[in-house]
N, C-alpha and C. Protein backbone atom coordinates (compact mmCIF):
# COMPACT_ATOMS: atom_id res chain seq x y z
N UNK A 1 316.18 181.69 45.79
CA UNK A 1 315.48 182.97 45.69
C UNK A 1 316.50 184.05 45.35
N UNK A 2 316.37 184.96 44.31
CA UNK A 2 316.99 185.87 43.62
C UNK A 2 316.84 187.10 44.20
N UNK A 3 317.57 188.00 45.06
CA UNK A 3 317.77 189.42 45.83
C UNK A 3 318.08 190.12 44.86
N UNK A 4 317.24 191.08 44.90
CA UNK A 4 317.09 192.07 43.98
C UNK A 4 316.60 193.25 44.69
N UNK A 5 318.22 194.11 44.01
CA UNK A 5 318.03 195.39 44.84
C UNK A 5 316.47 196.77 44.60
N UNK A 6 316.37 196.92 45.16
CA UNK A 6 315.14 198.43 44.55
C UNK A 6 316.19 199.29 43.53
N UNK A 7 315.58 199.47 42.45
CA UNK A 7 315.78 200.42 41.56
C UNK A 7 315.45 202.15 42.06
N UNK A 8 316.15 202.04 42.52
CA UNK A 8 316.13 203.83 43.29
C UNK A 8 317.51 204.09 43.34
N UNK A 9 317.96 204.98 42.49
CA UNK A 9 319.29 205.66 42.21
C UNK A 9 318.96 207.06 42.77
N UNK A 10 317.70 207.69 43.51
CA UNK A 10 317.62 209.19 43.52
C UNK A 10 317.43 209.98 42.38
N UNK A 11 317.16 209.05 41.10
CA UNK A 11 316.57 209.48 39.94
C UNK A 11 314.94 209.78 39.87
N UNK A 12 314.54 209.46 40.77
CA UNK A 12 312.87 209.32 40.98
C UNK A 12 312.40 210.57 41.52
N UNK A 13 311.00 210.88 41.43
CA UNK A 13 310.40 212.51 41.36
C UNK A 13 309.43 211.81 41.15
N UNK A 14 307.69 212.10 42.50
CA UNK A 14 306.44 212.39 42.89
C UNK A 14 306.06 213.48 41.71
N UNK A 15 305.03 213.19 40.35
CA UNK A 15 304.43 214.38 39.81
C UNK A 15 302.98 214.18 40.00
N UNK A 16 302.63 215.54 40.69
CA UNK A 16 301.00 215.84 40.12
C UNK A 16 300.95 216.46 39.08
N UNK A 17 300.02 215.56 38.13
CA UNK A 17 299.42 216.04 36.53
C UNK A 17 298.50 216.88 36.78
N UNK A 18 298.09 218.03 36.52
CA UNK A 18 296.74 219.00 36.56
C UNK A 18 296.72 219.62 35.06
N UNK A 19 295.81 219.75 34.68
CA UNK A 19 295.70 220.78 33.70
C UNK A 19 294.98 222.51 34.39
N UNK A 20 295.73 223.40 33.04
CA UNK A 20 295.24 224.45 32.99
C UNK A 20 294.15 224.96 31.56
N UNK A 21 293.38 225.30 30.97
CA UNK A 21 292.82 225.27 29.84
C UNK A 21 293.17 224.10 29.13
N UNK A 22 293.42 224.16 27.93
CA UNK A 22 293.92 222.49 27.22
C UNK A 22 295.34 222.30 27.57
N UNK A 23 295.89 222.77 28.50
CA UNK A 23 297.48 222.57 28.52
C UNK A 23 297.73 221.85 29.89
N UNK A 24 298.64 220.36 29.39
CA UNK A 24 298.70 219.80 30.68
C UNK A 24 300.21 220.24 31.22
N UNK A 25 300.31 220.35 32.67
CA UNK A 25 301.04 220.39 33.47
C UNK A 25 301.37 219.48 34.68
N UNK A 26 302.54 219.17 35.16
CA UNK A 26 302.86 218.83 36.52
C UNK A 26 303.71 219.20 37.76
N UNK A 27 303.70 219.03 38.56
CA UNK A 27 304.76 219.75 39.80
C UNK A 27 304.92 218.39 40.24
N UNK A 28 306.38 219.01 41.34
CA UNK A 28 306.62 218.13 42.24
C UNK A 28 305.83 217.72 43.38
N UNK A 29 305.29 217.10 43.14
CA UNK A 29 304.49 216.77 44.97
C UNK A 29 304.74 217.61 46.24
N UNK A 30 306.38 217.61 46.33
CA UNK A 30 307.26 218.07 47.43
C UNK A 30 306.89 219.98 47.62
N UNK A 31 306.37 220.60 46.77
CA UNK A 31 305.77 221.88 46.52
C UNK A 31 304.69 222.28 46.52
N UNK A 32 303.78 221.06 47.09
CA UNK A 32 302.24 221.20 47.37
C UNK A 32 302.00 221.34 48.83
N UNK A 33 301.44 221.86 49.44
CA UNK A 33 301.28 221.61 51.06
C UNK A 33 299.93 220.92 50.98
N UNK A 34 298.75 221.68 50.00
CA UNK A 34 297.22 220.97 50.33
C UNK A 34 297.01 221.09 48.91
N UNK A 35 295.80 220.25 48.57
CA UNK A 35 294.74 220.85 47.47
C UNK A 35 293.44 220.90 48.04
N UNK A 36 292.67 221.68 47.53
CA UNK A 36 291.16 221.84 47.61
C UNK A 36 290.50 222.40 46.42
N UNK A 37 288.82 222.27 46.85
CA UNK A 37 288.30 222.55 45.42
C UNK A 37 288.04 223.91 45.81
N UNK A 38 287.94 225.17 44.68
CA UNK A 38 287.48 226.26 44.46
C UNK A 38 286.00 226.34 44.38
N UNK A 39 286.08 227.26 45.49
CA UNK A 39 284.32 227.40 45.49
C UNK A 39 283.97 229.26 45.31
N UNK A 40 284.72 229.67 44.97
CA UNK A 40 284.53 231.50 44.39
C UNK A 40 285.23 231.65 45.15
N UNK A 41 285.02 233.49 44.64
CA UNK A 41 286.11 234.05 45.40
C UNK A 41 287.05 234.13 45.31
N UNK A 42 287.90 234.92 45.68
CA UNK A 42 289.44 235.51 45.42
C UNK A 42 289.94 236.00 46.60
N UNK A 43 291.53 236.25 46.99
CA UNK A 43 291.92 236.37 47.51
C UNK A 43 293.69 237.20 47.25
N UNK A 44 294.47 237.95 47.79
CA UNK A 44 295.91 238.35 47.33
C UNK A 44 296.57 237.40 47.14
N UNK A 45 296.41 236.25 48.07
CA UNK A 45 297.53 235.15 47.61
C UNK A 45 297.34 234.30 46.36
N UNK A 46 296.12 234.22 45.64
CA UNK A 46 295.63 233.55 44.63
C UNK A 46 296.13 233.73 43.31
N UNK A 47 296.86 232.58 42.90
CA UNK A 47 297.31 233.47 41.23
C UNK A 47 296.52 232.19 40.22
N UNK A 48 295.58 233.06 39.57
CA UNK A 48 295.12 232.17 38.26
C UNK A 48 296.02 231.94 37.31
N UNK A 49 296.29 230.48 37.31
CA UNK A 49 297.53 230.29 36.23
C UNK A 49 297.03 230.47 35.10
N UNK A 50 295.75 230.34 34.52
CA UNK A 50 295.70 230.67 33.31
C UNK A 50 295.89 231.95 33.06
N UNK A 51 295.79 233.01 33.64
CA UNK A 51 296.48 234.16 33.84
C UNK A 51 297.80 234.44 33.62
N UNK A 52 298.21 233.75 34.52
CA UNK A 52 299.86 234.19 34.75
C UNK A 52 300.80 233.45 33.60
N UNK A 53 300.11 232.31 32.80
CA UNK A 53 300.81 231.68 31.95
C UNK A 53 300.79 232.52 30.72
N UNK A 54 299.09 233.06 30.31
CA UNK A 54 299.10 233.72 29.15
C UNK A 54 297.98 232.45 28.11
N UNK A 55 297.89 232.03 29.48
CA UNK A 55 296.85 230.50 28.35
C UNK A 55 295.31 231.26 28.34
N UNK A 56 294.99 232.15 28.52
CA UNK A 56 293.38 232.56 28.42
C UNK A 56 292.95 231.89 29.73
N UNK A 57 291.68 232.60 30.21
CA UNK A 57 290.73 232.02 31.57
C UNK A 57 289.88 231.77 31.41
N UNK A 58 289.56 231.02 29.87
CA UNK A 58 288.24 230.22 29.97
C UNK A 58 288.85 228.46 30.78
N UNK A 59 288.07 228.20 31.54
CA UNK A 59 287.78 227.09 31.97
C UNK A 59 287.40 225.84 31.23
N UNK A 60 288.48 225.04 31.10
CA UNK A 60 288.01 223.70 30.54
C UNK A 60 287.29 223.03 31.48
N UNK A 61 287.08 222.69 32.66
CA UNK A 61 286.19 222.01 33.80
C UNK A 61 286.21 223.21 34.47
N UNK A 62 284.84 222.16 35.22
CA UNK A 62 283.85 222.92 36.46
C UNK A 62 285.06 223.01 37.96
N UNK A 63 285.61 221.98 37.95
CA UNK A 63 286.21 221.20 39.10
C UNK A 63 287.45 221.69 39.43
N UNK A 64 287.56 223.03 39.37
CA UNK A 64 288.71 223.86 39.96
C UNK A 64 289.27 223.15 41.13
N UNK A 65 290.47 223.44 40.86
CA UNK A 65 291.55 223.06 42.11
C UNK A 65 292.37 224.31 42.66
N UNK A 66 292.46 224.04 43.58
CA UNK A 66 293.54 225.05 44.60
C UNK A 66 294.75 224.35 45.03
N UNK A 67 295.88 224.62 44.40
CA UNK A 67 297.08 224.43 45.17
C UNK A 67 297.81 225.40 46.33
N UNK A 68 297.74 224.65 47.38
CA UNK A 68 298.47 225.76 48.32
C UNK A 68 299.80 225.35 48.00
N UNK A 69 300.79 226.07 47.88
CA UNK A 69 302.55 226.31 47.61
C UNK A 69 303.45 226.31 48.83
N UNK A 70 304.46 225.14 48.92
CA UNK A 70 305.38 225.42 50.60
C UNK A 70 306.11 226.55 49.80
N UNK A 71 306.13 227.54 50.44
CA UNK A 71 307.25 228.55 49.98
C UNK A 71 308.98 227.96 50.96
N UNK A 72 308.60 227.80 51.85
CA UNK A 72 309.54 227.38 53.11
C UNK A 72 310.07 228.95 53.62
N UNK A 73 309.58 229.71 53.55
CA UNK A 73 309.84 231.20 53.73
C UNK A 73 308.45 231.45 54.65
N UNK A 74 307.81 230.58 55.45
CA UNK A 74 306.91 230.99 56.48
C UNK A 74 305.39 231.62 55.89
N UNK A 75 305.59 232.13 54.35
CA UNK A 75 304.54 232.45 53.54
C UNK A 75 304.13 231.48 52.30
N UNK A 76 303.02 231.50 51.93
CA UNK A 76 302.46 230.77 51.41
C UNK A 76 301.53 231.38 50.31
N UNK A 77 301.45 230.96 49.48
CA UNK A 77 299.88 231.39 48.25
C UNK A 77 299.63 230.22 47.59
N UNK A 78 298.40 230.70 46.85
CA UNK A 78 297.61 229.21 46.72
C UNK A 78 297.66 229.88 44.63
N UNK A 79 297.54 229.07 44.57
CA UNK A 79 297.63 228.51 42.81
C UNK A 79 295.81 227.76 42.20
N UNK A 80 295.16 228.81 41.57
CA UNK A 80 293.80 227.87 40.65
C UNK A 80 294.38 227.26 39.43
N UNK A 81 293.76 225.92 39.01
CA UNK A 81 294.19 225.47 37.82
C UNK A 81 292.67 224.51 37.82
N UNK A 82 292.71 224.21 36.88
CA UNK A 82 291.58 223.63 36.47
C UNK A 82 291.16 221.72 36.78
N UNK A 83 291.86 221.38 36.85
CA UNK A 83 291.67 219.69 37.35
C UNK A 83 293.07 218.98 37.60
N UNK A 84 293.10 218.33 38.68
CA UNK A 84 293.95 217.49 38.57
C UNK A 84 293.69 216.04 37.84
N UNK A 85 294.89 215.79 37.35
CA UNK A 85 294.90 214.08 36.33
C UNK A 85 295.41 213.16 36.89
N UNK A 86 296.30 212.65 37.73
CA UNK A 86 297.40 212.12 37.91
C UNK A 86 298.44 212.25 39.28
N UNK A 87 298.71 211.58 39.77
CA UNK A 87 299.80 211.56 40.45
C UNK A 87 300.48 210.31 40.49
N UNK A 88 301.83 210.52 40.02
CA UNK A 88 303.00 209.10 39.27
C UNK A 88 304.15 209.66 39.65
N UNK A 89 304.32 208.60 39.91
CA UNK A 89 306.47 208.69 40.26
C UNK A 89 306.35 208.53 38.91
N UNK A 90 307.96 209.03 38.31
CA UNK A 90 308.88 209.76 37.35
C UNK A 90 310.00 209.52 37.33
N UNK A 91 310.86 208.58 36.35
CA UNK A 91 312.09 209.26 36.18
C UNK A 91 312.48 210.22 35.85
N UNK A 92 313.33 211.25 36.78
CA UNK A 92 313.87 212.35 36.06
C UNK A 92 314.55 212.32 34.85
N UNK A 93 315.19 211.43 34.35
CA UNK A 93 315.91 211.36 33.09
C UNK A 93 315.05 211.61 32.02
N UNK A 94 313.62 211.20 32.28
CA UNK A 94 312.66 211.60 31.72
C UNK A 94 312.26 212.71 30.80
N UNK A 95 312.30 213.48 31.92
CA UNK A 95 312.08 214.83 32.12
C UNK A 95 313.39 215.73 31.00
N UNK A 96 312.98 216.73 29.82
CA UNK A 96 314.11 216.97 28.80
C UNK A 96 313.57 218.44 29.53
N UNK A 97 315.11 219.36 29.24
CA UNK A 97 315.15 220.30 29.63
C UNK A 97 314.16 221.30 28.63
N UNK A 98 313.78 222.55 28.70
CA UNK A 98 313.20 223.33 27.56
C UNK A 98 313.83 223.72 26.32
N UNK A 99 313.62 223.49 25.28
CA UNK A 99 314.45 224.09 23.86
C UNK A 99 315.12 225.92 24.29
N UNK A 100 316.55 225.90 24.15
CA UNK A 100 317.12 226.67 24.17
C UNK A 100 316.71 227.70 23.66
N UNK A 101 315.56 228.02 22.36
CA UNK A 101 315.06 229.09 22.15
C UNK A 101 314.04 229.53 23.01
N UNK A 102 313.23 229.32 23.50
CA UNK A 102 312.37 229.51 25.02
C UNK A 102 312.77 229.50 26.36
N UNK A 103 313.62 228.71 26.69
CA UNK A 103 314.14 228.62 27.31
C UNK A 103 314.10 229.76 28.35
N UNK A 104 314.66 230.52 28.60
CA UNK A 104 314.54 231.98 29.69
C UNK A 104 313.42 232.63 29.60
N UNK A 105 312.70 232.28 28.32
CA UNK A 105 311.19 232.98 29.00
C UNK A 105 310.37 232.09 29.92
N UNK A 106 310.40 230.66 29.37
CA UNK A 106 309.93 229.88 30.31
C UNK A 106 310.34 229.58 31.13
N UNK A 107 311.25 230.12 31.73
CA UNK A 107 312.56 230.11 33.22
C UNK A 107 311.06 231.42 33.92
N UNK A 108 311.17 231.91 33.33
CA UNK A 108 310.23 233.47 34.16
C UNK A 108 308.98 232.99 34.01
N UNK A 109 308.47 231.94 33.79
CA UNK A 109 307.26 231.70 34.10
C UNK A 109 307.02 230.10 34.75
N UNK A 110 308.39 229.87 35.23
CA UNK A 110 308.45 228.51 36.21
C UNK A 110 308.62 227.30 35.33
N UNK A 111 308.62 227.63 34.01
CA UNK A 111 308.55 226.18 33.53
C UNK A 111 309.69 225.91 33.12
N UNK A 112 309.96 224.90 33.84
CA UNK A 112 311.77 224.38 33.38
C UNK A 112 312.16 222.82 32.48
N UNK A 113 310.93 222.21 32.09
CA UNK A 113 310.83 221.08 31.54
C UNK A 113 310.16 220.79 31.20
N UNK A 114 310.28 219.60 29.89
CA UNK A 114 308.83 218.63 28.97
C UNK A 114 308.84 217.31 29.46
N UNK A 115 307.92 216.75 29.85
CA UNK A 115 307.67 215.31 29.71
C UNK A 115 306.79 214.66 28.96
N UNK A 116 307.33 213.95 27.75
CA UNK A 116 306.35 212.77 26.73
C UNK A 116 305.13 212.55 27.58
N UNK A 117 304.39 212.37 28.05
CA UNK A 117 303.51 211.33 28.21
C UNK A 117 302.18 211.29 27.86
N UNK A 118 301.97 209.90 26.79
CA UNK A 118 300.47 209.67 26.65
C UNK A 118 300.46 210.12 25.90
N UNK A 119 301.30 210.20 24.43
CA UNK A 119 301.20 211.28 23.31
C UNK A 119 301.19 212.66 23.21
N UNK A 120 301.29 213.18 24.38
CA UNK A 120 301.33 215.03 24.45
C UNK A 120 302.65 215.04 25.13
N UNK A 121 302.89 216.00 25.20
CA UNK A 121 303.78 217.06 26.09
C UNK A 121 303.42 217.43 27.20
N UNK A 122 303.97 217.07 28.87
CA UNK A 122 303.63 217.79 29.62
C UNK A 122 304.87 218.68 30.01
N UNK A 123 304.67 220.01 30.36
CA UNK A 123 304.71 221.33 30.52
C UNK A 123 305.13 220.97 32.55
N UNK A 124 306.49 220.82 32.55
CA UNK A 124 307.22 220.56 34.44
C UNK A 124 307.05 222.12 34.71
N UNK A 125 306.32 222.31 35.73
CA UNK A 125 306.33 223.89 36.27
C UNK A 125 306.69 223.78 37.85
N UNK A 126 307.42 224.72 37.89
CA UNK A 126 308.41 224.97 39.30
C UNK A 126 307.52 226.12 40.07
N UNK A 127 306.48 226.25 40.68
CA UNK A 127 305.77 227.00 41.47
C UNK A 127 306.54 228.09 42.59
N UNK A 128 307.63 227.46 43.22
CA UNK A 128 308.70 228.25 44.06
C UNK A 128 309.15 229.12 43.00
N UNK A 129 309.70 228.80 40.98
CA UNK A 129 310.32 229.53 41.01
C UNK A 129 309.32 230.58 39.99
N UNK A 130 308.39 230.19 39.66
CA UNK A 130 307.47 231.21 39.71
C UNK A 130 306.86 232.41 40.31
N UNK A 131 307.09 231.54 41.60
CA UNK A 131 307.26 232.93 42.71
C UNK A 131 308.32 234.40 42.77
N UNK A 132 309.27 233.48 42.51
CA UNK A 132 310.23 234.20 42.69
C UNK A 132 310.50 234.96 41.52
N UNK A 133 309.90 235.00 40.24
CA UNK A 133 310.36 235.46 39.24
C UNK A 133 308.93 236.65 39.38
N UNK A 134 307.76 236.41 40.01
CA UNK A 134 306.65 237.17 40.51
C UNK A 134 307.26 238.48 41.09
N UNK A 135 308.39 237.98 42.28
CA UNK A 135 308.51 239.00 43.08
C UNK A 135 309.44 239.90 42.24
N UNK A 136 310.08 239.31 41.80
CA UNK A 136 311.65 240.04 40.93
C UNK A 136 310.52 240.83 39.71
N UNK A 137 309.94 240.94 39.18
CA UNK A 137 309.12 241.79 38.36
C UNK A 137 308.44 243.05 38.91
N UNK A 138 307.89 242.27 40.25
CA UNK A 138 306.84 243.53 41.00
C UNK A 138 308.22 244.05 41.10
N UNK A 139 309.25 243.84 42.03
CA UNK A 139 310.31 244.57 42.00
C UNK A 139 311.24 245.64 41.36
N UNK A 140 311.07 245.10 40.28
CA UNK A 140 311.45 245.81 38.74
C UNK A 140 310.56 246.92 38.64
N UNK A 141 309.52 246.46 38.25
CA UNK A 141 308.07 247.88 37.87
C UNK A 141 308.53 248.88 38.75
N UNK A 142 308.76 248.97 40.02
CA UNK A 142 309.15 250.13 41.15
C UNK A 142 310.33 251.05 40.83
N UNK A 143 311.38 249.92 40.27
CA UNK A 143 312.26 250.86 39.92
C UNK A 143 312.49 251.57 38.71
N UNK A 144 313.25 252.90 38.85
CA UNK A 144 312.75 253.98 37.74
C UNK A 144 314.02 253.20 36.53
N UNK A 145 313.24 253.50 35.37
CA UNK A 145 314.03 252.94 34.18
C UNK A 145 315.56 253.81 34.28
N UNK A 146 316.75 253.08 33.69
CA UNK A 146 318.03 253.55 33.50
C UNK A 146 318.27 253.70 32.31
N UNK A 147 318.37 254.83 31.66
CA UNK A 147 318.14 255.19 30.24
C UNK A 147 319.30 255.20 29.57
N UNK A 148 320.11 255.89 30.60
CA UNK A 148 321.89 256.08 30.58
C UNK A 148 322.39 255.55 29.34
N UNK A 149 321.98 254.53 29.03
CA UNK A 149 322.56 253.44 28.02
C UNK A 149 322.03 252.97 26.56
N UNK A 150 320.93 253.85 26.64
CA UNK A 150 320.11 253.77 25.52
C UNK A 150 319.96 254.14 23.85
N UNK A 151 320.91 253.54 23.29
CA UNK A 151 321.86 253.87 21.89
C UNK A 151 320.89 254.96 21.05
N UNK A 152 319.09 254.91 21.73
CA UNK A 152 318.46 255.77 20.65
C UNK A 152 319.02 257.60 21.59
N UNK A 153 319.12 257.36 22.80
CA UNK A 153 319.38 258.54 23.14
C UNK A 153 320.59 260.02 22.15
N UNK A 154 321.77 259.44 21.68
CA UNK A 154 322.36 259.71 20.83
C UNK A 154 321.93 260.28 19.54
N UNK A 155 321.15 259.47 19.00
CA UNK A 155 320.64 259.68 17.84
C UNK A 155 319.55 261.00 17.68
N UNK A 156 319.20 261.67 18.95
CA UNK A 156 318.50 262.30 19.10
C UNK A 156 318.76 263.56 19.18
N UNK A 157 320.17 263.83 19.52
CA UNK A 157 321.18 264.87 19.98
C UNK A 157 321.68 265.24 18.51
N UNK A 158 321.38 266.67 18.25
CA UNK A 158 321.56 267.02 17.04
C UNK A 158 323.33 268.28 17.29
């Protein structure tokens, strides 16, 4: 009989597949606390990703999902997206980083990776760092613009 070790190098990653409008997405498992279905209603902690992505809020399914988010910061908000597809272990090697020309915009909207599968593209979204790029904006809006530096200012000065 032939011993054969498990193929687990710590290369492996839990994804839930969900879509948002026609665009599929997945997270890490490890960033979900619950799901449930959406039954109306709204709430402050609620962010419609088709919203926040810029994908439009028409609804491809009836069968809304709610992701609640571990923040690990004692607070929590919940995430609508439109269906879940899937849940599959992953090699990370898998997983290709975003094309360097997008790249930092899709850093500010959580998405940090593509995965092939099934003939499309799925769209790796980081929900923690979505958050955090949430708060760093509301943050921003508050503070008053710094003009100081503004090459048209010059040009104005006769």
């Amino acid at each position: 009989m032939k011993d054969s070790a498990p193929d687990d190098d710590g290369s492996k990653i839990n994804l839930l597949f969900f879509s948002a409008g026609e665009v599929d997405f997945c997270v890490d498992t490890d960033q979900i606390e619950s799901t449930s279905a959406y039954w109306g209603g709204g709430s402050d902690d609620l962010v419609w990703l088709h919203e926040e992505l810029g994908i439009g809020n028409v609804a491809i399914s009836r069968n809304r999902v709610v992701f609640k988010i571990k923040t690990g910061e004692g607070a929590s908000y919940r995430v609508m997206t439109d269906q879940v597809t899937d849940i599959v272990e992953t090699d990370c090697r898998d997983i290709h980083p975003m094309p360097p020309l997008i790249e930092l915009f899709a850093l500010k909207r959580g998405l940090w990776g593509v995965l092939p599968r099934n003939g499309r593209l799925v769209l790796v979204i980081d929900f923690l760092l979505l958050a955090r790029e949430k708060e760093a904006a509301k943050y921003r809006s508050t503070q008053p613009a710094d003009c100081s530096n503004n090459p048209s200012d010059s040009a104005l000065s006769v």
